[in-house]
N, C-alpha and C. Protein backbone atom coordinates (compact mmCIF):
# COMPACT_ATOMS: atom_id res chain seq x y z
N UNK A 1 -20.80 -14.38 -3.33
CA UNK A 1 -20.06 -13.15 -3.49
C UNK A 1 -19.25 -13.26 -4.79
N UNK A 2 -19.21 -12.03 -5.48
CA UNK A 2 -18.33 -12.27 -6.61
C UNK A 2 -17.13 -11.31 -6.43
N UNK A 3 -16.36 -12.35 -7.03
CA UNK A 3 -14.94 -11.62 -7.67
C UNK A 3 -14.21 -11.56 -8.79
N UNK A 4 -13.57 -10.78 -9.08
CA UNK A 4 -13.32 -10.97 -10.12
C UNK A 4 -11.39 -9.94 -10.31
N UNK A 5 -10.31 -10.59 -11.19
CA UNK A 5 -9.13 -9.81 -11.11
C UNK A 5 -9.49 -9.75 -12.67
N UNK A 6 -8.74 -8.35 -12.51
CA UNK A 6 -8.46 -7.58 -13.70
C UNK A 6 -6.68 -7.54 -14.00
N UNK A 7 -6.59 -7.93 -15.16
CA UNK A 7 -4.92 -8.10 -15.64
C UNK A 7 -4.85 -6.23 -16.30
N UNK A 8 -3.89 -6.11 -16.34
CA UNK A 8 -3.91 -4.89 -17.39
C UNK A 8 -2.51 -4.27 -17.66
N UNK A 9 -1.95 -3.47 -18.16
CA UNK A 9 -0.38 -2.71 -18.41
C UNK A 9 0.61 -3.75 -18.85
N UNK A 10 0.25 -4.39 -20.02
CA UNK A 10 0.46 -5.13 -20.47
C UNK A 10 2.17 -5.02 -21.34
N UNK A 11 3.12 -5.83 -20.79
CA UNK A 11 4.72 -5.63 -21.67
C UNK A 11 4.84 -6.60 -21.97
N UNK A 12 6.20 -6.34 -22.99
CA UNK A 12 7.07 -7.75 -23.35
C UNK A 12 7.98 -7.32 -22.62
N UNK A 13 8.21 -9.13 -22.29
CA UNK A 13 9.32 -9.79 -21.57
C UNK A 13 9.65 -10.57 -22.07
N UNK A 14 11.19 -10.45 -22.66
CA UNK A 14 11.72 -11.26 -23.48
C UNK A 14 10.95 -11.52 -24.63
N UNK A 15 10.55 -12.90 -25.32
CA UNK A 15 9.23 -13.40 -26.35
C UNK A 15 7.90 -13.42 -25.39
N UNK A 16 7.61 -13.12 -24.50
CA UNK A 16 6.14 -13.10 -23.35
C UNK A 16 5.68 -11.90 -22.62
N UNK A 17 4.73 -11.58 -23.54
CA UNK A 17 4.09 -10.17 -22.86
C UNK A 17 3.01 -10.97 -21.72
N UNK A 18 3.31 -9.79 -20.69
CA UNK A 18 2.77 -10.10 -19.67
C UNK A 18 2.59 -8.85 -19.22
N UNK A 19 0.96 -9.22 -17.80
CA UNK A 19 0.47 -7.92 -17.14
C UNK A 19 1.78 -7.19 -15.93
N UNK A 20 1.57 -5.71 -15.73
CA UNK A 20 2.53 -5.69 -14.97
C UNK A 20 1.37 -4.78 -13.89
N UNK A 21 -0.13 -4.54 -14.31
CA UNK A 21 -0.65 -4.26 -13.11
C UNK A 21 -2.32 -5.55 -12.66
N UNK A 22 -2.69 -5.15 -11.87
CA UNK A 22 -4.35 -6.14 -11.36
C UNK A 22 -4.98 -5.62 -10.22
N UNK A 23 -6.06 -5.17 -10.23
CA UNK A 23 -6.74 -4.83 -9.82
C UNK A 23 -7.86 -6.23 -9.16
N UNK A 24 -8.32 -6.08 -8.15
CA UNK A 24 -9.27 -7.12 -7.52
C UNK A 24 -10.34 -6.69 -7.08
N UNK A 25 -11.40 -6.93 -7.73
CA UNK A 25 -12.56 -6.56 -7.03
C UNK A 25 -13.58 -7.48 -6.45
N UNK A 26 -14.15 -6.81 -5.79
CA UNK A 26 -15.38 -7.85 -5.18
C UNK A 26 -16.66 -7.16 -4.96
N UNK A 27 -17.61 -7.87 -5.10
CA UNK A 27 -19.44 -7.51 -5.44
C UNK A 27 -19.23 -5.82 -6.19
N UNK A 28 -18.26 -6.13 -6.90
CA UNK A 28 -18.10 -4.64 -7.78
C UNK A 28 -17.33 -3.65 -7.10
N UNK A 29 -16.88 -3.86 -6.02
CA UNK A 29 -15.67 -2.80 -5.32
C UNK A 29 -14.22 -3.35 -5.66
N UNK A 30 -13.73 -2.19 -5.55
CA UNK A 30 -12.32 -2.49 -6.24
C UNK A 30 -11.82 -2.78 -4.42
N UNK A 31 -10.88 -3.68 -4.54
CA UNK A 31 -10.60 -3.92 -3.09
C UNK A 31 -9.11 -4.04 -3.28
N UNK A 32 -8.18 -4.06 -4.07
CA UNK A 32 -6.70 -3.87 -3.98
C UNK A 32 -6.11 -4.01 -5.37
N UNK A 33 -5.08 -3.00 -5.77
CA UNK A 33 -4.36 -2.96 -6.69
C UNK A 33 -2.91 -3.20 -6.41
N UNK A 34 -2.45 -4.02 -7.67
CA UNK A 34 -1.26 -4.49 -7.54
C UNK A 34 -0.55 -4.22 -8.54
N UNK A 35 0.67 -3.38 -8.66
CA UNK A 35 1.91 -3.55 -9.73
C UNK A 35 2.82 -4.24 -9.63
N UNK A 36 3.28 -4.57 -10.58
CA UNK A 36 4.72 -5.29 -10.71
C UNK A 36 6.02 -4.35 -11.09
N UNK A 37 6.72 -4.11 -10.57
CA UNK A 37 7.90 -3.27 -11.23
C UNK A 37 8.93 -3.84 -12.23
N UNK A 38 9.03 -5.39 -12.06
CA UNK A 38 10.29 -6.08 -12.69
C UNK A 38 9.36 -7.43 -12.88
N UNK A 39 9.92 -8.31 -14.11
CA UNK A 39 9.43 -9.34 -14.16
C UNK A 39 10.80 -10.28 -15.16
N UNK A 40 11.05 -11.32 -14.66
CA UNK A 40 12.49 -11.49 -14.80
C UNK A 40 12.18 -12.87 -15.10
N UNK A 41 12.42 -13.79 -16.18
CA UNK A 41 12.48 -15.31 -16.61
C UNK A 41 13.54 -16.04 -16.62
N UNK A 42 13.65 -17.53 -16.14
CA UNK A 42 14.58 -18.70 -16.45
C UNK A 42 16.03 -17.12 -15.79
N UNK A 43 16.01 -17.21 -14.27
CA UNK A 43 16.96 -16.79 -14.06
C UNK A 43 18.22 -17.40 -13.36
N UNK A 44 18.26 -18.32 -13.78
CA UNK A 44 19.63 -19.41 -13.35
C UNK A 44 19.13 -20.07 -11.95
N UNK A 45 18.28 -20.49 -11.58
CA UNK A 45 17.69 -21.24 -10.23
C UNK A 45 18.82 -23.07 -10.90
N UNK A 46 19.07 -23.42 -9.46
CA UNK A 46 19.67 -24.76 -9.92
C UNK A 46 18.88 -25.87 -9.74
N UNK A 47 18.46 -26.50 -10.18
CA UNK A 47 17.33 -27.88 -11.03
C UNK A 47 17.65 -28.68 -9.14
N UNK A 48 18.78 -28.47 -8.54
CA UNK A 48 18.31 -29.28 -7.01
C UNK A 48 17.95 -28.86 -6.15
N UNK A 49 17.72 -27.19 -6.30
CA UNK A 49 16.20 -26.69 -5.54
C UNK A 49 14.94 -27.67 -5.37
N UNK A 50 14.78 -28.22 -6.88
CA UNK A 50 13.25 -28.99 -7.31
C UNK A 50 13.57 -30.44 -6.68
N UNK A 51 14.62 -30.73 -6.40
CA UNK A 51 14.57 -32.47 -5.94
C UNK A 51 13.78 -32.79 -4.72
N UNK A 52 12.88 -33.36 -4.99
CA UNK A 52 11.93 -34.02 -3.97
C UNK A 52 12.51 -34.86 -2.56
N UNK A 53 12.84 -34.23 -1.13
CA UNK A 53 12.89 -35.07 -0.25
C UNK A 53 12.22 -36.14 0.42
């Protein structure tokens, strides 16, 4: 079976353009579309979220 995503609606964010919609299809049917409304970078997360237990 094939699939395949489609990127598309393409912005800048900050210095990084990125897609803000995608489409998914399969054996050539479109089977779900997705937007993004907001896309937000390096937003203050604190580094001991990431510490490994």
């Amino acid at each position: 079976m094939e699939t395949e995503t489609i990127f598309s609606d393409y912005r800048k964010v900050g210095k990084i353009i990125a897609p803000f919609a995608m489409s998914f299809w399969q054996s050539g049917i479109e089977q779900m579309k997705m937007t993004i409304s907001e896309i937000v970078f390096n937003t203050g997360l604190d580094d001991s979220l990431f510490v490994l237990k």
